[in-house]
C-alpha atoms as a PDB file:
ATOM      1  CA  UNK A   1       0.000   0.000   0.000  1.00  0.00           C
ATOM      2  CA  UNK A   2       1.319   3.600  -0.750  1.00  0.00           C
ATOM      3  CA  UNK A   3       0.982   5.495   2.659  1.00  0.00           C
ATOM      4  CA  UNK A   4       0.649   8.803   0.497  1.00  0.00           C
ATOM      5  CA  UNK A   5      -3.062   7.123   0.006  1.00  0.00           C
ATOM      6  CA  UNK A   6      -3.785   7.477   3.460  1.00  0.00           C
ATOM      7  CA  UNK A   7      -4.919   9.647   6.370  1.00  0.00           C
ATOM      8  CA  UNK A   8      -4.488   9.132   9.851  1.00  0.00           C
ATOM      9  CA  UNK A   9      -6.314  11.503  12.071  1.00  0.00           C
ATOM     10  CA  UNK A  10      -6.052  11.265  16.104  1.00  0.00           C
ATOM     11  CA  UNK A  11      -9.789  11.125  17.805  1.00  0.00           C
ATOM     12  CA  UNK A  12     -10.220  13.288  21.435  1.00  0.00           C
ATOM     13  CA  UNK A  13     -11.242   9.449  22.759  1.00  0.00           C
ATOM     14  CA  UNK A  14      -7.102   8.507  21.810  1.00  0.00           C
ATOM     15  CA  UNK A  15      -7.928   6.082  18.866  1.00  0.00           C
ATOM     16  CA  UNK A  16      -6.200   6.440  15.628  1.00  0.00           C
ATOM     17  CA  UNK A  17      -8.344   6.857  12.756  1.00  0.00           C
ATOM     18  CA  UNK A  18      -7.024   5.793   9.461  1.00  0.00           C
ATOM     19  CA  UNK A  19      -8.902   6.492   5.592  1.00  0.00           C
ATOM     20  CA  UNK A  20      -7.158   4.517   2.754  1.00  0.00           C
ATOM     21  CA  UNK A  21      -8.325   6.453  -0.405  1.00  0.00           C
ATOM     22  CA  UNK A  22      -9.808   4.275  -2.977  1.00  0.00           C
ATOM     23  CA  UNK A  23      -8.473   4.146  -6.290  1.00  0.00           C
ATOM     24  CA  UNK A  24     -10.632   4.290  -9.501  1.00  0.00           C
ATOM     25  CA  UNK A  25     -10.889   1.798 -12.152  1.00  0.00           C
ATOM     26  CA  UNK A  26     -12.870   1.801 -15.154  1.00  0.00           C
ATOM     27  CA  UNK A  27     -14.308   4.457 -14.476  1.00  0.00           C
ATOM     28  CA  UNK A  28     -15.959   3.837 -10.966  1.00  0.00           C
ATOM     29  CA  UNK A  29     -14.460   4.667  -7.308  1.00  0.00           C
ATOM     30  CA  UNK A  30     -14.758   2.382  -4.723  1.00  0.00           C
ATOM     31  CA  UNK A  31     -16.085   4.171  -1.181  1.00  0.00           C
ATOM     32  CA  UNK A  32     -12.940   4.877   1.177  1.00  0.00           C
ATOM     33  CA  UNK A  33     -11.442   2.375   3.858  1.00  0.00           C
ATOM     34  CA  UNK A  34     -12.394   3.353   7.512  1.00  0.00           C
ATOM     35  CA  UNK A  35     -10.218   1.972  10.036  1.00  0.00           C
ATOM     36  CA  UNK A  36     -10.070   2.704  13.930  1.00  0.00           C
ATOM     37  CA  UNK A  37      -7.365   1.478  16.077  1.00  0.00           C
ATOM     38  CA  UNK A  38      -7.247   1.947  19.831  1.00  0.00           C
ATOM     39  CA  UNK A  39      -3.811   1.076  22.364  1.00  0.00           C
ATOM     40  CA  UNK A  40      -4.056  -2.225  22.812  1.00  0.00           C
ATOM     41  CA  UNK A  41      -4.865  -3.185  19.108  1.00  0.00           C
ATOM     42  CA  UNK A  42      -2.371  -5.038  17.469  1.00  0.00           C
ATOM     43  CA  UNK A  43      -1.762  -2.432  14.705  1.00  0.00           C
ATOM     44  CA  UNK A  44      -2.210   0.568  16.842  1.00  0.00           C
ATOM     45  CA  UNK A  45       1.685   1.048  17.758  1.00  0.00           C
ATOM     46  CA  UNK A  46       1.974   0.723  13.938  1.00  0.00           C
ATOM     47  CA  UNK A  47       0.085   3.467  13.110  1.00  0.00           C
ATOM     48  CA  UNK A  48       1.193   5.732  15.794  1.00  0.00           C
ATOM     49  CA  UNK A  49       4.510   5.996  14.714  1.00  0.00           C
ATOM     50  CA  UNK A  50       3.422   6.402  11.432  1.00  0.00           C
ATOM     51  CA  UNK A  51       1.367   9.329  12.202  1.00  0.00           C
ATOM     52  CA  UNK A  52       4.478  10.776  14.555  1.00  0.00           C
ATOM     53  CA  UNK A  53       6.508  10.420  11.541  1.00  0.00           C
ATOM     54  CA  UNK A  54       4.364  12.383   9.339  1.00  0.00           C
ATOM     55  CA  UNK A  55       3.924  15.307  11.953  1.00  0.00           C
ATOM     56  CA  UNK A  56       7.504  15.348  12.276  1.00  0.00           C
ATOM     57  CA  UNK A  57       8.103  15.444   8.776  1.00  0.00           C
ATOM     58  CA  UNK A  58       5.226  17.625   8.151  1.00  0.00           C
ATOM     59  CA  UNK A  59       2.879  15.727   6.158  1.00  0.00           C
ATOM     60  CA  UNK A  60      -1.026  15.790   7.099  1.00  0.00           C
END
């Protein structure tokens, strides 16, 4: 997956939301991915540094 294609927004609850943008093919776009992850998840420490990453390097 290219990360560019996502978004990763932090909730006021202290879950990670994450929107993989769909892609479109002949013609047609598939809704977006929602994903929530909260600590304790097994992908949430993933995410987090991903999104720590991005703020660091500046990217949304």
């Amino acid at each position: 997956m290219e990360l560019d294609l996502c978004d990763i927004e932090r909730r006021s609850d202290g879950a990670l939301l994450v929107r993989v943008r769909s892609s479109q093919k002949n013609g047609r776009r598939l809704p977006d991915a929602v994903f929530t992850f909260r600590r304790g998840d097994p992908q949430y420490e993933y995410w987090e540094r991903l999104s720590r990453e991005r703020s660091t390097a500046g990217t949304p």
